[in-house]
C-alpha atoms as a PDB file:
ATOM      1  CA  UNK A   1    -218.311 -71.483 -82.110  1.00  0.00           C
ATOM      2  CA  UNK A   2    -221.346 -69.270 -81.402  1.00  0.00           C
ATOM      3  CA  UNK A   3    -224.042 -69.915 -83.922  1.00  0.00           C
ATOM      4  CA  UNK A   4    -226.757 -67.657 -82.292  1.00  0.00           C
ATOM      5  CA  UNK A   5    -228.370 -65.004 -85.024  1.00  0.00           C
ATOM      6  CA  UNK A   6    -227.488 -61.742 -83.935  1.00  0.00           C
ATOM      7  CA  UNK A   7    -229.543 -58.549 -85.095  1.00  0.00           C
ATOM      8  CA  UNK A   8    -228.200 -58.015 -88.226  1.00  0.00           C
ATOM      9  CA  UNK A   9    -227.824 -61.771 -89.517  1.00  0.00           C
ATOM     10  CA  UNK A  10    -232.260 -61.522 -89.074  1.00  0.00           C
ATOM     11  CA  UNK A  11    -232.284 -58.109 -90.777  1.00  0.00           C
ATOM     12  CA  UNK A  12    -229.663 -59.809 -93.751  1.00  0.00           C
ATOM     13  CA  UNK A  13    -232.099 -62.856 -93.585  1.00  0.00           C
ATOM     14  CA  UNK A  14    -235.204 -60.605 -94.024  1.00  0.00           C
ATOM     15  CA  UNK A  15    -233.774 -57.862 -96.890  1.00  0.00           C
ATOM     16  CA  UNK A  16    -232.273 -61.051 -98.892  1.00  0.00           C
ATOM     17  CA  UNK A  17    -236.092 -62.888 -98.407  1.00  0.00           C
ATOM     18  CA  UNK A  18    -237.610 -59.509-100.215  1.00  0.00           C
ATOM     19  CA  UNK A  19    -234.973 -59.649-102.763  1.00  0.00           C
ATOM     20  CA  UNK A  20    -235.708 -63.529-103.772  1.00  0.00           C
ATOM     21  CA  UNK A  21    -239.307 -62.613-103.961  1.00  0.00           C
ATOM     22  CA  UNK A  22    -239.704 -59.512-105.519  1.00  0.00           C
ATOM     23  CA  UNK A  23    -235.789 -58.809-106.463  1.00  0.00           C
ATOM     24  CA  UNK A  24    -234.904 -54.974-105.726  1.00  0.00           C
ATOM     25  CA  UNK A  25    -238.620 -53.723-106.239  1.00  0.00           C
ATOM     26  CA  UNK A  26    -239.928 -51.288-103.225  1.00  0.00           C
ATOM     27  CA  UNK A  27    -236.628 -51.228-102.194  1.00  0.00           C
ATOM     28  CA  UNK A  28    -235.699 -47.678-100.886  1.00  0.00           C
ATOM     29  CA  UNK A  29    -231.587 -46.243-101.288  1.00  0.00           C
ATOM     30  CA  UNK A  30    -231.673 -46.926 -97.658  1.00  0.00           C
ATOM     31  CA  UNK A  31    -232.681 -50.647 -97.783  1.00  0.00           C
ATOM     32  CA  UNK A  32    -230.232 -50.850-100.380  1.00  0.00           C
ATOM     33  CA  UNK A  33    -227.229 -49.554 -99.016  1.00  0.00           C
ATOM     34  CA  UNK A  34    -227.696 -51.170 -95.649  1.00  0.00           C
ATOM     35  CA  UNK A  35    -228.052 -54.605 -97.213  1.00  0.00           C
ATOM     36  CA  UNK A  36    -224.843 -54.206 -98.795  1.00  0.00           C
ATOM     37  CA  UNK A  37    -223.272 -53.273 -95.559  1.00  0.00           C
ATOM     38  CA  UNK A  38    -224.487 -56.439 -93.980  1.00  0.00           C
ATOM     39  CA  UNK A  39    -223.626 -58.585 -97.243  1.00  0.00           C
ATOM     40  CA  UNK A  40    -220.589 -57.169 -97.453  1.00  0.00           C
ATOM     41  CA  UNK A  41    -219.965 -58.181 -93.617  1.00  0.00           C
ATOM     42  CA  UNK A  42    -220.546 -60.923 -93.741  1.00  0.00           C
ATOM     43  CA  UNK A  43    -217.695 -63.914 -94.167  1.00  0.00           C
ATOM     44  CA  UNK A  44    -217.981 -66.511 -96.864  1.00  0.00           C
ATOM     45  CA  UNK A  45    -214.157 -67.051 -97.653  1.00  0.00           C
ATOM     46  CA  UNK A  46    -214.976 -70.442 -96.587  1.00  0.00           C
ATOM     47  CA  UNK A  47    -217.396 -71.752 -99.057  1.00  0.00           C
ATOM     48  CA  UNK A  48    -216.105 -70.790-102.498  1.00  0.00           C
ATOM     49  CA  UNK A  49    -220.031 -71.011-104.175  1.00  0.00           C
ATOM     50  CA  UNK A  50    -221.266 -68.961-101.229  1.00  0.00           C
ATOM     51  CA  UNK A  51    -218.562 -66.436-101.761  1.00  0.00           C
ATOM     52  CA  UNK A  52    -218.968 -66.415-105.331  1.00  0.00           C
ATOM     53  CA  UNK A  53    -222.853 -65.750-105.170  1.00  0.00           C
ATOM     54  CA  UNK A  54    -222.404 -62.779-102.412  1.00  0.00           C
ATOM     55  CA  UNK A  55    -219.991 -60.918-105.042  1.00  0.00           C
ATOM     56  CA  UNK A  56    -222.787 -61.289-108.031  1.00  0.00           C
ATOM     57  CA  UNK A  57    -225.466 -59.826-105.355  1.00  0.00           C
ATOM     58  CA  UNK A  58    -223.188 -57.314-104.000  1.00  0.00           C
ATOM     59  CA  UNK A  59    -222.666 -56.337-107.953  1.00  0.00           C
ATOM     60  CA  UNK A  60    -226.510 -56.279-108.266  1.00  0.00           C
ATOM     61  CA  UNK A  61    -227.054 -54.174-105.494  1.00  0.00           C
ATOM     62  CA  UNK A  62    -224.783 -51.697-106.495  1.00  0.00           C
ATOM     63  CA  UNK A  63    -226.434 -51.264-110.010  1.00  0.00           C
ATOM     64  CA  UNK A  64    -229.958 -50.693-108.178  1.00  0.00           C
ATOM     65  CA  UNK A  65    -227.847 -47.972-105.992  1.00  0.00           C
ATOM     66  CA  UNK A  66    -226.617 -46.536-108.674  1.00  0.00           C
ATOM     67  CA  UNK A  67    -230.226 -46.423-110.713  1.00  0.00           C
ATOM     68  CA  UNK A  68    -231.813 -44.718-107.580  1.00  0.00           C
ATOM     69  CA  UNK A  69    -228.827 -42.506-107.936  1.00  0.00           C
ATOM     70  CA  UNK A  70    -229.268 -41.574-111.355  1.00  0.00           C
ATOM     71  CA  UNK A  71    -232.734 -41.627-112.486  1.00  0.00           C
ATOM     72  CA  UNK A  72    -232.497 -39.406-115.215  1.00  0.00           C
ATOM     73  CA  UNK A  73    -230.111 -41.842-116.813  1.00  0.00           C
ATOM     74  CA  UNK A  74    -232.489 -44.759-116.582  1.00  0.00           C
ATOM     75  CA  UNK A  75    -235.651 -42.909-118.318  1.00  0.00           C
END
């Protein structure tokens, strides 16, 4: 098994590192929806706490999507 990083597993590493220190502050729609594409990518079906966690964050993420979205709903 190859266990290199490729280009998006150090983007993933780096947008997930943002979110644990400032959680989706500064984050543009952009950053957003490409994190999800890489979280959503990526396979945890083998570790059931792992798997669990990426479903809560991609849940997260898609309630900061959907506040960028639809700011006049959040003022």
């Amino acid at each position: 098994m190859d266990y290199r990083l490729t280009e998006d597993d150090k983007e993933r590493i780096k947008l997930l590192e943002e979110v644990s220190k400032n959680k989706f502050k500064n984050f543009t729609l952009g950053q957003l929806t490409r994190l999800q594409e890489l979280v959503e990518k990526k396979d945890y079906s083998n570790e059931k706490k792992a798997n669990k966690s990426k479903k809560k964050l991609l849940n997260q993420i898609n309630v900061e999507i959907y506040k960028h979205d639809d700011t006049a709903i959040w003022k």
